[in-house]
Protein backbone atom coordinates (compact mmCIF):
# COMPACT_ATOMS: atom_id res chain seq x y z
CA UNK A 1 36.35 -46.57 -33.93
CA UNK A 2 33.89 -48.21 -31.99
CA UNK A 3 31.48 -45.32 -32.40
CA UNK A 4 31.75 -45.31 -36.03
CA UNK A 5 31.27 -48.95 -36.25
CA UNK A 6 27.41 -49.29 -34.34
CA UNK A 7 26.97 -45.76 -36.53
CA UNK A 8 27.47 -48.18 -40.01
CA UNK A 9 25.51 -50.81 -38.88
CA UNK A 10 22.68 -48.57 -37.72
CA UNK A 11 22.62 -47.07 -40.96
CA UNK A 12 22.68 -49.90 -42.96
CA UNK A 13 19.49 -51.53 -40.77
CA UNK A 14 17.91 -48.10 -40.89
CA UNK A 15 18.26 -48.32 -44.76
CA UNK A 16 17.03 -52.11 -45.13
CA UNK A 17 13.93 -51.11 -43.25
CA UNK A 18 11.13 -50.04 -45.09
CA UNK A 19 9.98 -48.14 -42.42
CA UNK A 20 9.45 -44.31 -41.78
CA UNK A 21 9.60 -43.70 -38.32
CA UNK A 22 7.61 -46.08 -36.13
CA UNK A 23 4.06 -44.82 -36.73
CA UNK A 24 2.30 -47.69 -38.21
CA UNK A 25 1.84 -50.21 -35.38
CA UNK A 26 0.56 -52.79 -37.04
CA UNK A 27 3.50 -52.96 -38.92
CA UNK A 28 5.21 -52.64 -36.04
CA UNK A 29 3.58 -55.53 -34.33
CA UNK A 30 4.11 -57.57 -37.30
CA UNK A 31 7.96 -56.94 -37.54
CA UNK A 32 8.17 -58.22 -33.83
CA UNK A 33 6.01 -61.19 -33.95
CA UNK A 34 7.55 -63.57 -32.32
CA UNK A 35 7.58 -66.57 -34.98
CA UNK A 36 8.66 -63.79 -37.24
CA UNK A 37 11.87 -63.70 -35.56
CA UNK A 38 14.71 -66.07 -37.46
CA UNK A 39 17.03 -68.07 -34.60
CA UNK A 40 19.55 -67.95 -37.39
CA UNK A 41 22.54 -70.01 -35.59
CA UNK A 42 20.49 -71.91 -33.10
CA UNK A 43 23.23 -74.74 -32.60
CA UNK A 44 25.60 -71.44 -31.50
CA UNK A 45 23.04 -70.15 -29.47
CA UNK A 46 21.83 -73.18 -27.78
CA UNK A 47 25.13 -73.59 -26.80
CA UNK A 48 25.79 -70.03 -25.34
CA UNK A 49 22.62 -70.70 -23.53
CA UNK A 50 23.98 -73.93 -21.82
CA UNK A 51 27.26 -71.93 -20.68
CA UNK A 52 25.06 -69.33 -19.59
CA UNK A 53 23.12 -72.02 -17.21
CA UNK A 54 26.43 -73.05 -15.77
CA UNK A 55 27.42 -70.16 -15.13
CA UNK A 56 23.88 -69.10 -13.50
CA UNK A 57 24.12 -72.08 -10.93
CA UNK A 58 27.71 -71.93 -10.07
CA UNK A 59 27.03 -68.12 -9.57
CA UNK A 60 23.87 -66.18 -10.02
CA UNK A 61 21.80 -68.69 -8.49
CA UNK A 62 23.48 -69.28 -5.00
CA UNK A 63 24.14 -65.17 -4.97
CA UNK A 64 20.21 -65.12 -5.44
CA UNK A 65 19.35 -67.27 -2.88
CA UNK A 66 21.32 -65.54 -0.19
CA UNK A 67 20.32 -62.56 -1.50
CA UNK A 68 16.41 -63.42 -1.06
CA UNK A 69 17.82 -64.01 2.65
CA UNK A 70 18.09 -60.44 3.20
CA UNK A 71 15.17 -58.12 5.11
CA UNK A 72 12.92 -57.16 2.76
CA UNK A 73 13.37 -53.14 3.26
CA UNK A 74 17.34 -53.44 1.76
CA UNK A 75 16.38 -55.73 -1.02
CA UNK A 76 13.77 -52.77 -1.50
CA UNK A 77 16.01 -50.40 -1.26
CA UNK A 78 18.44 -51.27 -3.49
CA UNK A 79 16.26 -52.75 -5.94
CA UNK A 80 14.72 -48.99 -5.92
CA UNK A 81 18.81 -47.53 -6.63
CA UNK A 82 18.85 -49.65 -9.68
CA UNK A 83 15.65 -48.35 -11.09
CA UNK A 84 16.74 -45.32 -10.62
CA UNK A 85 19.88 -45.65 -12.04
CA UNK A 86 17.95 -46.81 -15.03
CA UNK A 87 16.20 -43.88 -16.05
CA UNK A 88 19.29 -42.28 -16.98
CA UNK A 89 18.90 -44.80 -19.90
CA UNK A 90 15.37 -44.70 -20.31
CA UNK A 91 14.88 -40.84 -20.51
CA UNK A 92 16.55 -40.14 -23.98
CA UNK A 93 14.59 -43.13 -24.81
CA UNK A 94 11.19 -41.13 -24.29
CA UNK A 95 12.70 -37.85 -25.93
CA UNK A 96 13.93 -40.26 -29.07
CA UNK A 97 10.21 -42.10 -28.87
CA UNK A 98 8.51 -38.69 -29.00
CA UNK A 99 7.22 -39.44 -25.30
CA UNK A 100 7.88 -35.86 -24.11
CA UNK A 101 5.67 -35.85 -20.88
CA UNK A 102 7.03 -39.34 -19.88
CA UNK A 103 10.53 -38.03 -20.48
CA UNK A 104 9.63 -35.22 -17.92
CA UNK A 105 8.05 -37.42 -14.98
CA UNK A 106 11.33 -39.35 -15.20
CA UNK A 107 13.55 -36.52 -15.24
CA UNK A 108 11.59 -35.11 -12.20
CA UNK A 109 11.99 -38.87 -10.90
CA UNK A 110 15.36 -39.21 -10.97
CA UNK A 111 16.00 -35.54 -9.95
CA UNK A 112 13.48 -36.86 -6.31
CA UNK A 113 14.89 -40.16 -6.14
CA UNK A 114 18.81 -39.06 -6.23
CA UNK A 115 18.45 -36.19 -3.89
CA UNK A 116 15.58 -36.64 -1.19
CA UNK A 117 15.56 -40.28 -1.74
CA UNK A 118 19.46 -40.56 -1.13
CA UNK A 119 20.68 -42.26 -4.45
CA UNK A 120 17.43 -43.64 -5.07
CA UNK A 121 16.72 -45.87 -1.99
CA UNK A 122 13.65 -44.38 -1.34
CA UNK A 123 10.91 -43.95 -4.22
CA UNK A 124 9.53 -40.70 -2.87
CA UNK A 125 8.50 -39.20 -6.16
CA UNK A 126 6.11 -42.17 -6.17
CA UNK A 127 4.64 -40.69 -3.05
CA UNK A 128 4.26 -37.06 -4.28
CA UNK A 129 2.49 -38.32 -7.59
CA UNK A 130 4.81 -39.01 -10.12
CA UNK A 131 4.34 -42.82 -11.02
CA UNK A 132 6.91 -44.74 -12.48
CA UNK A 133 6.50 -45.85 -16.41
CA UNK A 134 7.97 -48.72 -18.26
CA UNK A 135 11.68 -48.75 -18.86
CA UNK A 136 12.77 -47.75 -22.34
CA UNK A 137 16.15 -48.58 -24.07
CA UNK A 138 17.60 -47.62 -27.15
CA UNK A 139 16.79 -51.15 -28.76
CA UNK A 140 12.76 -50.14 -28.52
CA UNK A 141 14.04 -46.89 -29.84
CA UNK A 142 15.37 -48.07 -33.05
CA UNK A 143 12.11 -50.58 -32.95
CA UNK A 144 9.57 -48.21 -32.76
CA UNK A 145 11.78 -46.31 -35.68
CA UNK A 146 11.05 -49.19 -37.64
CA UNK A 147 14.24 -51.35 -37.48
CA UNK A 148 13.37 -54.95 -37.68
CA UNK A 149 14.91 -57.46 -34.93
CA UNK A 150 17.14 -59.23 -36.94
CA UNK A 151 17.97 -62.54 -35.60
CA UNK A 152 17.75 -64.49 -32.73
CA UNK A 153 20.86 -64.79 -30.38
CA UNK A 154 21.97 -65.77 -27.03
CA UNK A 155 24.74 -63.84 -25.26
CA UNK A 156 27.03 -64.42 -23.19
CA UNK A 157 26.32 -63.99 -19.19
CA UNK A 158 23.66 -61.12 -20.96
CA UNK A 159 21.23 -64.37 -21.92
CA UNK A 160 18.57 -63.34 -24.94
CA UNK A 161 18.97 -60.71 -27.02
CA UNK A 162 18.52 -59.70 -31.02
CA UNK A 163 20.53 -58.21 -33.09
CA UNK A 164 18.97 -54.95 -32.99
CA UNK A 165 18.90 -55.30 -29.22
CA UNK A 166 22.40 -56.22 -29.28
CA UNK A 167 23.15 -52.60 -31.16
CA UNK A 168 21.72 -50.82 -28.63
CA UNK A 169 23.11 -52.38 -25.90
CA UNK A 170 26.73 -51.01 -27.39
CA UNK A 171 25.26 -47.68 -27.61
CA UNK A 172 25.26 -47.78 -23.87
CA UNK A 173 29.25 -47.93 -24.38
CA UNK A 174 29.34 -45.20 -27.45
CA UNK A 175 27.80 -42.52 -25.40
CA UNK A 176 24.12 -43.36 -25.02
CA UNK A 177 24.17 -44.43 -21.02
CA UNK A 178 25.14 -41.34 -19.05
CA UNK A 179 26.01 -43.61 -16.13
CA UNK A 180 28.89 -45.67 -17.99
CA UNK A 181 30.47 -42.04 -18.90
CA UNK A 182 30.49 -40.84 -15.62
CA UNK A 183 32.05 -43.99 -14.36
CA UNK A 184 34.19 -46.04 -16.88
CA UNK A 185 34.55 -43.52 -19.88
CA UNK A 186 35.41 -40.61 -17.98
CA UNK A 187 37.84 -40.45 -15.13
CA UNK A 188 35.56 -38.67 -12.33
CA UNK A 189 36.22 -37.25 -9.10
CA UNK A 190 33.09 -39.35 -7.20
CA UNK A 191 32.57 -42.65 -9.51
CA UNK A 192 35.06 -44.88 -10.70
CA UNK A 193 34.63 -48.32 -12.97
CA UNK A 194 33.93 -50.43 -9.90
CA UNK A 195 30.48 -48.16 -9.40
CA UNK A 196 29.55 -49.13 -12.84
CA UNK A 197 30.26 -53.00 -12.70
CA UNK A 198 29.06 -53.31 -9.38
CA UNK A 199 25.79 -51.68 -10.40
CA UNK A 200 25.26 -53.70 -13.53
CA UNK A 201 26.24 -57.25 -11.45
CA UNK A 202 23.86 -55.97 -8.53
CA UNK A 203 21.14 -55.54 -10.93
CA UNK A 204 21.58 -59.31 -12.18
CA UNK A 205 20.98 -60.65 -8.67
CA UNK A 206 18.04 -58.45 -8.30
CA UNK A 207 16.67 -60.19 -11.14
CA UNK A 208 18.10 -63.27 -10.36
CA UNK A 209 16.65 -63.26 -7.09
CA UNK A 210 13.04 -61.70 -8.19
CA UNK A 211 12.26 -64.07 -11.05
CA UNK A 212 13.95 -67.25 -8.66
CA UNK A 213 10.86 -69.04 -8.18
CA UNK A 214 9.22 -68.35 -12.05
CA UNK A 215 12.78 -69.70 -13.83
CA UNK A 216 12.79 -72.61 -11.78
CA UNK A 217 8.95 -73.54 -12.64
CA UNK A 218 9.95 -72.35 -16.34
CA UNK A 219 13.32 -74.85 -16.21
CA UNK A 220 11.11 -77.69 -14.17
CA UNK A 221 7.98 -77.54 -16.53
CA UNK A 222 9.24 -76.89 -20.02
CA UNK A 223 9.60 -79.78 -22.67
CA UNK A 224 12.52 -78.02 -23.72
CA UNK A 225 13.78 -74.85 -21.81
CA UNK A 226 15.71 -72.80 -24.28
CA UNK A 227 12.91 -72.78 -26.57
CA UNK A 228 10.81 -71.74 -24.00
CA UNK A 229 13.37 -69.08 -22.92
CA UNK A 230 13.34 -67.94 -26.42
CA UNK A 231 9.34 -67.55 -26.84
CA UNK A 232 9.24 -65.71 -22.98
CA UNK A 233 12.09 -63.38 -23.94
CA UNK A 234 10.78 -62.56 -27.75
CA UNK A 235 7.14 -61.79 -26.47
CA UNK A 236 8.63 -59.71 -23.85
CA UNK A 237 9.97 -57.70 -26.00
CA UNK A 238 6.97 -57.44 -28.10
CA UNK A 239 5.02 -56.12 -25.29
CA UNK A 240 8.22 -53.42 -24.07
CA UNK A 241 8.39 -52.07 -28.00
CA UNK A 242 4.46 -51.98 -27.58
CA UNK A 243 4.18 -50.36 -24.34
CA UNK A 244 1.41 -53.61 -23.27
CA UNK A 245 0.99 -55.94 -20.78
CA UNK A 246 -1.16 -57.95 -22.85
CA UNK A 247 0.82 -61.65 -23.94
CA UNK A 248 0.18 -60.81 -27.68
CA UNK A 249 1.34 -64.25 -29.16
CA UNK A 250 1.72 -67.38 -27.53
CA UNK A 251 3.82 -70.44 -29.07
CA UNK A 252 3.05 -72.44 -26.41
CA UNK A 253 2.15 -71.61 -23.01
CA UNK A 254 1.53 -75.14 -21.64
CA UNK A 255 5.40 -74.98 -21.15
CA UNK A 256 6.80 -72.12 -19.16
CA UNK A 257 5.33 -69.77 -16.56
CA UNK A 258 5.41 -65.96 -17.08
CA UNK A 259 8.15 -64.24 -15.55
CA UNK A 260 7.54 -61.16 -13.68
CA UNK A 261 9.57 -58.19 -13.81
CA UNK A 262 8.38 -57.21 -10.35
């Protein structure tokens, strides 16, 4: 049911675009502008967003600080075993982009990473050659297919998203993320549900604990933090659909410090 219900909605963006396939990138660049984007229930969202800082400092935030606490080589090490966990995501990603030779460094990346560098600890494909490229998800998929944004919204404990982005987040959960089927959707001999949620939390205080130092200049600094939030996330994006590191469009960058992904 679910399946058939992100398969409708798909469609019907995929027929309100006017779009084929996501070779023009001008147009491209234009659809994902930024100030282009509509924040369509901003009174909803602005509320999500203050649950979502609650939540971050009666949670996140003190998980993130003892986490920084840790020796450097395990915060490595796992941050490492979530990137490679996330290649099992952005692979079909390259194949559905057309990227065919990224698609096969990655696969060769994982195939390293799991095996020789025990679940991805160790990033030893880096050290034979094979470099690791931008993460793709199925939300820059559909983008670079020409499927508009949408509008604005804040999740949940997720934080900023689109509605497009939103869609293919659930296609994680209809099939698309090879990781949640081994774990949650099917009932396997070595993984279990607890892998998966564990995994995904994990990977929030990695962020969390990255990026500690950048939100809390962004929070101190910015005349008004959601807004600011908002522009960071939306140009992010830009540059991810783009495949750039170059800030593109600026609203106003006297209020909020870059965050790094690294």
């Amino acid at each position: 049911m679910l399946k058939r219900f992100v398969i409708i909605i798909f469609t019907t963006l995929a027929l309100s675009s006017n779009v084929v396939a996501g070779t023009d990138g001008e147009l491209i660049l234009k659809k994902n502008k930024p100030s282009e984007i509509k924040d369509c229930s901003e009174k909803f969202n602005r509320a999500t967003f203050a649950f979502n800082q609650v939540l971050d400092g009666a949670i996140f935030k003190p998980v993130a600080t003892v986490y920084r606490k840790l020796p450097s080589p395990l915060r490595s090490g796992v941050g490492n075993s979530i990137d490679n966990l996330s290649n099992l995501i952005t692979i079909p990603n390259n194949i559905l982009q057309g990227d065919f030779a990224k698609a096969g460094v990655n696969t060769g990346r994982l195939v390293l990473n799991t095996t020789v560098g025990i679940f991805g600890i160790f990033d030893v494909a880096q050290q034979l050659g094979l470099d690791e490229y931008e993460k793709e998800d199925f939300g820059q998929s559909f983008a670079r297919h020409g499927i508009g944004p949408g509008c604005y919204i804040v999740l949940p404990v997720l934080g900023p998203s689109t509605v497009r982005d939103t869609i293919g987040s659930v296609v994680n959960f209809t099939g698309g993320d090879a990781w949640y089927n081994i774990t949650v959707k099917n009932d396997t001999q070595y993984f279990s549900e607890i892998d998966y949620y564990s995994s995904k939390v994990t990977s929030g205080v990695d962020f969390r604990a990255k990026n500690f130092n950048a939100i809390e200049n962004l929070e101190k600094n910015s005349l008004d933090f959601y807004a600011s939030v908002k522009s960071l996330y939306l140009q992010d994006r830009q540059q991810k659909i783009l495949n750039t590191k170059k800030i593109i469009e600026t609203q106003d960058d006297s209020d909020w410090e870059e965050i790094e992904n690294k």
